[in-house]
PDB file of N, CA and C in Angstrom:
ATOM      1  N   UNK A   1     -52.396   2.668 -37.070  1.00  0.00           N
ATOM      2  CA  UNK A   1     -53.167   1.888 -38.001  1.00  0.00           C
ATOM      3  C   UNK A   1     -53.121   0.423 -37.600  1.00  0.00           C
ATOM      4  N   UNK A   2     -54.243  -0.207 -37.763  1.00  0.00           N
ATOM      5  CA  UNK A   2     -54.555  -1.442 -37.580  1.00  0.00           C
ATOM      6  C   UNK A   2     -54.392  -2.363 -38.442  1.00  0.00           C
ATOM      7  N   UNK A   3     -53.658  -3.511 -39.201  1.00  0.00           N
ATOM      8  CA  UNK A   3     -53.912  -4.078 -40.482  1.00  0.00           C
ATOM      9  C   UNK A   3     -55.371  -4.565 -40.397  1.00  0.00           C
ATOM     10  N   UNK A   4     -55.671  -4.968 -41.343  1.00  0.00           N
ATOM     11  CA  UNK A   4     -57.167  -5.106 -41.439  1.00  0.00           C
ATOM     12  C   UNK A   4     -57.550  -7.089 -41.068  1.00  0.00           C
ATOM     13  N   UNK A   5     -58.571  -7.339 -40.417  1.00  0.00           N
ATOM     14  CA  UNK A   5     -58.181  -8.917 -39.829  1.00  0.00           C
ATOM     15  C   UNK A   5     -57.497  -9.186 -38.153  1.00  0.00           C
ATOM     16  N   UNK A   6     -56.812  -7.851 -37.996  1.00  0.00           N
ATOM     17  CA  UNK A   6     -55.977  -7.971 -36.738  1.00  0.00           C
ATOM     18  C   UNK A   6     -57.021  -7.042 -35.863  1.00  0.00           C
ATOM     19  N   UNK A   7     -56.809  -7.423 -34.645  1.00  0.00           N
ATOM     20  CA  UNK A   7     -57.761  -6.481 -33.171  1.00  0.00           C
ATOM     21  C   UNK A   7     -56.713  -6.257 -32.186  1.00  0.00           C
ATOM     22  N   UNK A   8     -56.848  -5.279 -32.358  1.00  0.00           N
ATOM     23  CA  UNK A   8     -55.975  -3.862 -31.033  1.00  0.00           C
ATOM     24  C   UNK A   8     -57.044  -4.305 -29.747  1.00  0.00           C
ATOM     25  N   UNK A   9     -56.090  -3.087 -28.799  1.00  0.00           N
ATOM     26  CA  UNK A   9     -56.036  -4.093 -27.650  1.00  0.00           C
ATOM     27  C   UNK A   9     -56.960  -2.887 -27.038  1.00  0.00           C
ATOM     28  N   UNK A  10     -57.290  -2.597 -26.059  1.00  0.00           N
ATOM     29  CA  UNK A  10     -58.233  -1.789 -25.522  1.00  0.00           C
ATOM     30  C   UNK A  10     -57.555  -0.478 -24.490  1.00  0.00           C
ATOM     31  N   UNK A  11     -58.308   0.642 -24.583  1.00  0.00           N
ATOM     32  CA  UNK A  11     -57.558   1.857 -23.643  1.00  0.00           C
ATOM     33  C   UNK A  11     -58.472   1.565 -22.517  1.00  0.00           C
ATOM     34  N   UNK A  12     -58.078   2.056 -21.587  1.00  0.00           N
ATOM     35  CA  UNK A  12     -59.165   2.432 -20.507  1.00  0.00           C
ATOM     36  C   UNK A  12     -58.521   3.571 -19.774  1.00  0.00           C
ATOM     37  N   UNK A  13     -59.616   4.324 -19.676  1.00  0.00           N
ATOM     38  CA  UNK A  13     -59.632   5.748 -18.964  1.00  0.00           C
ATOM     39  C   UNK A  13     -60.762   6.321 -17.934  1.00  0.00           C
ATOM     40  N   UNK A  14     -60.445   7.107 -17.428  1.00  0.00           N
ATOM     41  CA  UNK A  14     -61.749   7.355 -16.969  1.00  0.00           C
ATOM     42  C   UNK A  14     -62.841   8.148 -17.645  1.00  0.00           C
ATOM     43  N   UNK A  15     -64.138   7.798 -17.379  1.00  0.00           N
ATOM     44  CA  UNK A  15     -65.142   8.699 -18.014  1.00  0.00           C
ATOM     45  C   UNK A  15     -65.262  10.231 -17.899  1.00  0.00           C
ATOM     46  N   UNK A  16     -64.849  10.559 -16.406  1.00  0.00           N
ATOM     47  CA  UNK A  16     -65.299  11.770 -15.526  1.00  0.00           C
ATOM     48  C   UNK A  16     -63.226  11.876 -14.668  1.00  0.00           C
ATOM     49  N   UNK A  17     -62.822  12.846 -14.877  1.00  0.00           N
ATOM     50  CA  UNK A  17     -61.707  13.554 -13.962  1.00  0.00           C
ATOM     51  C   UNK A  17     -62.474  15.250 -13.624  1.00  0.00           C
ATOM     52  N   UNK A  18     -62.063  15.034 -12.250  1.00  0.00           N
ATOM     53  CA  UNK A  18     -62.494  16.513 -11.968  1.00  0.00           C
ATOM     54  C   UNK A  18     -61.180  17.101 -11.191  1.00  0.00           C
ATOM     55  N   UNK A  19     -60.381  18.115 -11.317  1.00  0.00           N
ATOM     56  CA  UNK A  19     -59.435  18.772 -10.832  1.00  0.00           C
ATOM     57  C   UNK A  19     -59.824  20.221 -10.661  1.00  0.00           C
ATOM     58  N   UNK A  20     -59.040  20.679 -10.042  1.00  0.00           N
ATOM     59  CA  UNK A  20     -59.006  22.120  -9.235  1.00  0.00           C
ATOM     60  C   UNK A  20     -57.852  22.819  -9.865  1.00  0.00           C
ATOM     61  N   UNK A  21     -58.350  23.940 -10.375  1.00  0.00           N
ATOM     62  CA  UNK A  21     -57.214  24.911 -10.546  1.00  0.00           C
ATOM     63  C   UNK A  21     -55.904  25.092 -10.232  1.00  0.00           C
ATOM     64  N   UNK A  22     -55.029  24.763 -10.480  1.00  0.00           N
ATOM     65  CA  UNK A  22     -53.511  25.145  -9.909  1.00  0.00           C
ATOM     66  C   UNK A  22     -53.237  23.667  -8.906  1.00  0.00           C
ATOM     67  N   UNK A  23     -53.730  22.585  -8.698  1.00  0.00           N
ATOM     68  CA  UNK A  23     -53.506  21.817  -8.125  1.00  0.00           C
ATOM     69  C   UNK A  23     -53.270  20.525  -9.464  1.00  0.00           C
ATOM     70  N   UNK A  24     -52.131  19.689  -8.744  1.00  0.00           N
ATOM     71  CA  UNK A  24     -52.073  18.434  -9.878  1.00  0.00           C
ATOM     72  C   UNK A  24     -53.307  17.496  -9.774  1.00  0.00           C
ATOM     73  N   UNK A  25     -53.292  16.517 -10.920  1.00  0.00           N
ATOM     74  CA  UNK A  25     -54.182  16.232 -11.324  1.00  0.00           C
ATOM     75  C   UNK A  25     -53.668  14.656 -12.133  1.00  0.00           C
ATOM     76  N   UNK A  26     -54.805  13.676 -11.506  1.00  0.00           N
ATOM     77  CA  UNK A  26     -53.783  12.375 -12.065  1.00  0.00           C
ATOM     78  C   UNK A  26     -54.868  12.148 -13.277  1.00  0.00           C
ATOM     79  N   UNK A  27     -54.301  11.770 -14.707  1.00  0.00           N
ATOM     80  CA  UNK A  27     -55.276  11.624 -15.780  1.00  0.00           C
ATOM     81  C   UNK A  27     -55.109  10.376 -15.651  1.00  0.00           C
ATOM     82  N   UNK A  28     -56.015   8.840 -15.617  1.00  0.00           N
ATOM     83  CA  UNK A  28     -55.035   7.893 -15.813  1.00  0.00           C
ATOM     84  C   UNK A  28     -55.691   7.217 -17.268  1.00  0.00           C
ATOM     85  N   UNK A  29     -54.816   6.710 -17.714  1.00  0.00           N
ATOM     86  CA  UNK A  29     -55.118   6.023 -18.995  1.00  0.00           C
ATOM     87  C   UNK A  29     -54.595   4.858 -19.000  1.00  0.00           C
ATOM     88  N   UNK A  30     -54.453   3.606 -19.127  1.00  0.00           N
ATOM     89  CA  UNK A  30     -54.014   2.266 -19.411  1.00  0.00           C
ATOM     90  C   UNK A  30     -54.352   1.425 -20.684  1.00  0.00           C
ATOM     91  N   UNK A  31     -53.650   0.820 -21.684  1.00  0.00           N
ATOM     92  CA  UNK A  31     -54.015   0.026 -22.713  1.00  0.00           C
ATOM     93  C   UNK A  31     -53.467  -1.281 -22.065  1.00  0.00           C
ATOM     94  N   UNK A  32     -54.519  -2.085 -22.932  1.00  0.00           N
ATOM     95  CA  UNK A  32     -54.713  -3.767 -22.767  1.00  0.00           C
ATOM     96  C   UNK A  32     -54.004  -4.007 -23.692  1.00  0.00           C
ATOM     97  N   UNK A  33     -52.543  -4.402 -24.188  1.00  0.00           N
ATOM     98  CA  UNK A  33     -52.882  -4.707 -25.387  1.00  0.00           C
ATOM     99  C   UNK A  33     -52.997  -6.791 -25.804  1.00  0.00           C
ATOM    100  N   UNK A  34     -53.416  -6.419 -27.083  1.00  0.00           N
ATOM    101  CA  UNK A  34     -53.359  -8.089 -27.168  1.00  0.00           C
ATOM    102  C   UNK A  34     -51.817  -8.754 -27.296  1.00  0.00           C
ATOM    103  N   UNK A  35     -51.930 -10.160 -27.380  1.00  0.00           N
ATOM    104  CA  UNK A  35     -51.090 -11.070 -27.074  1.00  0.00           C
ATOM    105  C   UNK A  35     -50.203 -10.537 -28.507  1.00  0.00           C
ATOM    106  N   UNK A  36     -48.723 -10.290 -27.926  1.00  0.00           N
ATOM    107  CA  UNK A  36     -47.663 -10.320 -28.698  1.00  0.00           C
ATOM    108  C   UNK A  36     -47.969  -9.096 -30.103  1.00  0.00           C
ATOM    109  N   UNK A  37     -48.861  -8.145 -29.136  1.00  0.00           N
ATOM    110  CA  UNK A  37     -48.853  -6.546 -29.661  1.00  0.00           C
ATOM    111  C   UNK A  37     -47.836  -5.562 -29.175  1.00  0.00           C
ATOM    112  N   UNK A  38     -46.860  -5.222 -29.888  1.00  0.00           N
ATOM    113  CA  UNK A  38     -46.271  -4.134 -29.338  1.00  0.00           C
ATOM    114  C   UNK A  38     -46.431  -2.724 -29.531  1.00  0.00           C
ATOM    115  N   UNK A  39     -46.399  -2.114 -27.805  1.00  0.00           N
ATOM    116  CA  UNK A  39     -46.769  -0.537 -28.350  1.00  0.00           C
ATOM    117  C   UNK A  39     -45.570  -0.050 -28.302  1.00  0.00           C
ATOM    118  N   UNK A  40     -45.002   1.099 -29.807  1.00  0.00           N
ATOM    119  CA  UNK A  40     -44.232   1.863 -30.370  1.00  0.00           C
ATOM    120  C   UNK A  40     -44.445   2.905 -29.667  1.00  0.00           C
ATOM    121  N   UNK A  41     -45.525   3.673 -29.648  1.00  0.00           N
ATOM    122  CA  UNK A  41     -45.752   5.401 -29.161  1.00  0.00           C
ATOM    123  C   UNK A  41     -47.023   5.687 -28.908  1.00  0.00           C
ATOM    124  N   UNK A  42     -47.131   6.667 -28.018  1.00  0.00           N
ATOM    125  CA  UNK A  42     -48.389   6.992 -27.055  1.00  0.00           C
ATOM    126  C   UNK A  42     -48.165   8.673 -26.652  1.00  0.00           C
ATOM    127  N   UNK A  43     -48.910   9.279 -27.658  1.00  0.00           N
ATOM    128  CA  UNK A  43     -49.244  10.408 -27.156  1.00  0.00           C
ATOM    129  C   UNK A  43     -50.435  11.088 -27.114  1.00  0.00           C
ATOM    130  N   UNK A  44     -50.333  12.052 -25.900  1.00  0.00           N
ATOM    131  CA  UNK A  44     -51.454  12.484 -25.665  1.00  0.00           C
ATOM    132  C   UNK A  44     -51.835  13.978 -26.070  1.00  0.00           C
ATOM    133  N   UNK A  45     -52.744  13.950 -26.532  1.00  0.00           N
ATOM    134  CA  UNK A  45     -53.440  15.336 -27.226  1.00  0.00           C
ATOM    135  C   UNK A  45     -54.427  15.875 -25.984  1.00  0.00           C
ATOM    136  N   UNK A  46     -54.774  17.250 -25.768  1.00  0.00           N
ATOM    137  CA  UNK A  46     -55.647  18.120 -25.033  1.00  0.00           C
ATOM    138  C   UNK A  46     -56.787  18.623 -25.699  1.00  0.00           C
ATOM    139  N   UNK A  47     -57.864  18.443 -26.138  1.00  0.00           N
ATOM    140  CA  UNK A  47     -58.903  18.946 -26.493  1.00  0.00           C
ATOM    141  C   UNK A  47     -59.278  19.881 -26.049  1.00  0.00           C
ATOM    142  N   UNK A  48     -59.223  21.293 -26.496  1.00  0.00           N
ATOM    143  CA  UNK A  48     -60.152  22.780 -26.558  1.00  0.00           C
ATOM    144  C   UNK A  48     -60.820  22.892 -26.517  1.00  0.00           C
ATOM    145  N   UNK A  49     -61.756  24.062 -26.567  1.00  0.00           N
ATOM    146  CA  UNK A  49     -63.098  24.331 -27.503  1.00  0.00           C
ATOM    147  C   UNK A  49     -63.278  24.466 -28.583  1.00  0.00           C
ATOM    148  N   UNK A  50     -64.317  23.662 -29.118  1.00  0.00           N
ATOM    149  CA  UNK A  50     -64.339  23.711 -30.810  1.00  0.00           C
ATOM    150  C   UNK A  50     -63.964  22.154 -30.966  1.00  0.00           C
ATOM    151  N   UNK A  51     -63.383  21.399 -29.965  1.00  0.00           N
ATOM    152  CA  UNK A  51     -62.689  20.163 -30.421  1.00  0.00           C
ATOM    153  C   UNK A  51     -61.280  19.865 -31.143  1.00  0.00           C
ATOM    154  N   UNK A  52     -60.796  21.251 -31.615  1.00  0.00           N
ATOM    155  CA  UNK A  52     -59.470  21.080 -31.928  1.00  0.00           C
ATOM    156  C   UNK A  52     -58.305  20.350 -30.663  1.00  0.00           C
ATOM    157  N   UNK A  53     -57.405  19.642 -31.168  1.00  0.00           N
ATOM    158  CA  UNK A  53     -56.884  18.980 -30.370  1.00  0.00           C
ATOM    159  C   UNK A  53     -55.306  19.749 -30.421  1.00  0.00           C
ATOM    160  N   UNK A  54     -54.626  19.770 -29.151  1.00  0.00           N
ATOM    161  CA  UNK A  54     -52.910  20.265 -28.855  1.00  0.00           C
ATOM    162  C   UNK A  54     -52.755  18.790 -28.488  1.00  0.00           C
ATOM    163  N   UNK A  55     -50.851  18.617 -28.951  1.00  0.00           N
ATOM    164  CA  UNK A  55     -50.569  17.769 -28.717  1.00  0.00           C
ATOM    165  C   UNK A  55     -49.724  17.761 -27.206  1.00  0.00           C
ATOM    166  N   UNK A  56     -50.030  17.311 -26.199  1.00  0.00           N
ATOM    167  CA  UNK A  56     -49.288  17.219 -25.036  1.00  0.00           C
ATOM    168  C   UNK A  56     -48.050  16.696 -24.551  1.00  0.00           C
ATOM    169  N   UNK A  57     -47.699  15.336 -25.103  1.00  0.00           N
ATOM    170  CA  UNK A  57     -46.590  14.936 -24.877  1.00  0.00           C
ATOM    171  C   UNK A  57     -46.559  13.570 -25.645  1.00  0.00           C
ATOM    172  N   UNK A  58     -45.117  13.234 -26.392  1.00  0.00           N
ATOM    173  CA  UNK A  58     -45.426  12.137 -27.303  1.00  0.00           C
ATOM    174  C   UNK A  58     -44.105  11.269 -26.519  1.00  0.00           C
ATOM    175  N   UNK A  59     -44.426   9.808 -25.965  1.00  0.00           N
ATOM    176  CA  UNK A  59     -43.894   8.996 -25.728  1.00  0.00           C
ATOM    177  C   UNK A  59     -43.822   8.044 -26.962  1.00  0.00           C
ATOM    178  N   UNK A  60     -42.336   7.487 -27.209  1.00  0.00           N
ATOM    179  CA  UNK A  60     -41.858   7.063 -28.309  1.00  0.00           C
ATOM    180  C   UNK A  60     -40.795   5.698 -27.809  1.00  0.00           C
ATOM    181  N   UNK A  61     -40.749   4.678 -28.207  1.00  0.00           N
ATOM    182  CA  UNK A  61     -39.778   3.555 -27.744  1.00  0.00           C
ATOM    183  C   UNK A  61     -38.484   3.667 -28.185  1.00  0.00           C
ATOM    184  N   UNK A  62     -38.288   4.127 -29.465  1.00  0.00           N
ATOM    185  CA  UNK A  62     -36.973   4.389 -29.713  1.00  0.00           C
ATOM    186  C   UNK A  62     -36.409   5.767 -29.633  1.00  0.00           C
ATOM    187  N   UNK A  63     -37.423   7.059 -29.868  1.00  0.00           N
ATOM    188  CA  UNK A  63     -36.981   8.141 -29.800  1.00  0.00           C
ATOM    189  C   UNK A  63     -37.138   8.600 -28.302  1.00  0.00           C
ATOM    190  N   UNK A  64     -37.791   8.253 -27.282  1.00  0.00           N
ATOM    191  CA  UNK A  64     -37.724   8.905 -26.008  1.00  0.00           C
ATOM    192  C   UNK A  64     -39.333   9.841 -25.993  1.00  0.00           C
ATOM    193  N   UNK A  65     -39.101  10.132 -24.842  1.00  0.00           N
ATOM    194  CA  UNK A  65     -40.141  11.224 -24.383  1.00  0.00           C
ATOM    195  C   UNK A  65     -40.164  12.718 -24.881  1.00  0.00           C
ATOM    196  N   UNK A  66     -41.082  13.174 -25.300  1.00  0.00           N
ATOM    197  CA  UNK A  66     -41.087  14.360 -25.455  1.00  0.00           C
ATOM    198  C   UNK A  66     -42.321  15.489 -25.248  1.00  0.00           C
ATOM    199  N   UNK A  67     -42.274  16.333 -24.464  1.00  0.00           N
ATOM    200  CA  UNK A  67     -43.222  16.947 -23.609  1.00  0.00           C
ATOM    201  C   UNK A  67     -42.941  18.412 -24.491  1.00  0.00           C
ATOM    202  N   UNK A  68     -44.524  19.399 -24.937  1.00  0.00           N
ATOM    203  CA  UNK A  68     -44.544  20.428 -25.434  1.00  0.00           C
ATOM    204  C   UNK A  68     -44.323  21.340 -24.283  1.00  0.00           C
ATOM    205  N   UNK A  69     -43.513  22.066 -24.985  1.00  0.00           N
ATOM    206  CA  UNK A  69     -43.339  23.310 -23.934  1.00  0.00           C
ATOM    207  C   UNK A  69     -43.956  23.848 -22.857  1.00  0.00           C
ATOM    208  N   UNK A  70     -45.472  24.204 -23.462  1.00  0.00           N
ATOM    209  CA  UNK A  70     -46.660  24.460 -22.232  1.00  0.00           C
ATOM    210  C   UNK A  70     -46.467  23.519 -21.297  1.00  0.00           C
ATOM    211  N   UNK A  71     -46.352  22.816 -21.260  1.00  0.00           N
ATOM    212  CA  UNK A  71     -46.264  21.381 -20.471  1.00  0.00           C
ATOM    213  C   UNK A  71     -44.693  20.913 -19.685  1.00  0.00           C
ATOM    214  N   UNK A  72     -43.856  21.496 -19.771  1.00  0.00           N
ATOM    215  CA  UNK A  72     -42.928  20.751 -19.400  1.00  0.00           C
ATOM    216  C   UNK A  72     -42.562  21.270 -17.818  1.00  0.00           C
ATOM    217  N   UNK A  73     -42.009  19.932 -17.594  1.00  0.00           N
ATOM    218  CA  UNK A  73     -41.948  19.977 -15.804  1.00  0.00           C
ATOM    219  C   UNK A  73     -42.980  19.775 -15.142  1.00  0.00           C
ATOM    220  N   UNK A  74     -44.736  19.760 -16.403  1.00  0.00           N
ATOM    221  CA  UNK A  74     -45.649  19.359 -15.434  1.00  0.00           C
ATOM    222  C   UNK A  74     -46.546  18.076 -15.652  1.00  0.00           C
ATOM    223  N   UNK A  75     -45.705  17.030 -16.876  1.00  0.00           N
ATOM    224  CA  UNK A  75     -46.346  15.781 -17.006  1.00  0.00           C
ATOM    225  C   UNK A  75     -45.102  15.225 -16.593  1.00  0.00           C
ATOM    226  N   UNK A  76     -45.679  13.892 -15.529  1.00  0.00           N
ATOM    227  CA  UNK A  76     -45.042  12.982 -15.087  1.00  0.00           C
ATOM    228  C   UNK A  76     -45.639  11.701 -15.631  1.00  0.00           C
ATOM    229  N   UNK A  77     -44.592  10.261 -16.418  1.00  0.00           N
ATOM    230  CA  UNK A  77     -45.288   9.463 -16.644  1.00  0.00           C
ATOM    231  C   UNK A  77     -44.937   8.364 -15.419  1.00  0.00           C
ATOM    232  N   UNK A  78     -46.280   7.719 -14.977  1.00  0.00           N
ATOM    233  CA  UNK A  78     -45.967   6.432 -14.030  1.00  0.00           C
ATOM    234  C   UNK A  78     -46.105   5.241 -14.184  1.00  0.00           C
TER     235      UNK A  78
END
């Protein structure tokens, strides 16, 4: 949540990733944030079909990393 009056800082991602089956795959994502914004936590959700979203892995500043099962051993953060 944003307080209201204040402006967040910007993501950037790519529009288009194309990967191959069984081969890794770099997603990249980066936030801008503004001056003397701190980011707390960053996780990433997987979108399905239908648009329902899984949650992938939740990076946290005080609690640590945490990667869902499906996933583990195969997100690396850089």
């Amino acid at each position: 949540l944003v307080p209201a009056g204040c402006q967040a800082g910007v993501v950037e991602v790519e529009r288009s990733v194309t990967a191959v089956l069984g081969q890794d795959v770099v997603l990249p994502c980066r936030y801008r944030a503004q001056e003397r914004e701190q980011v707390v936590q960053v996780t990433w959700l997987k979108r399905g079909p239908g648009g329902q979203s899984a949650k992938v892995a939740v990076l946290d500043l005080q609690h640590g990393e945490h990667v869902q099962e499906p996933y583990a051993g195969r997100v690396l953060r850089r």
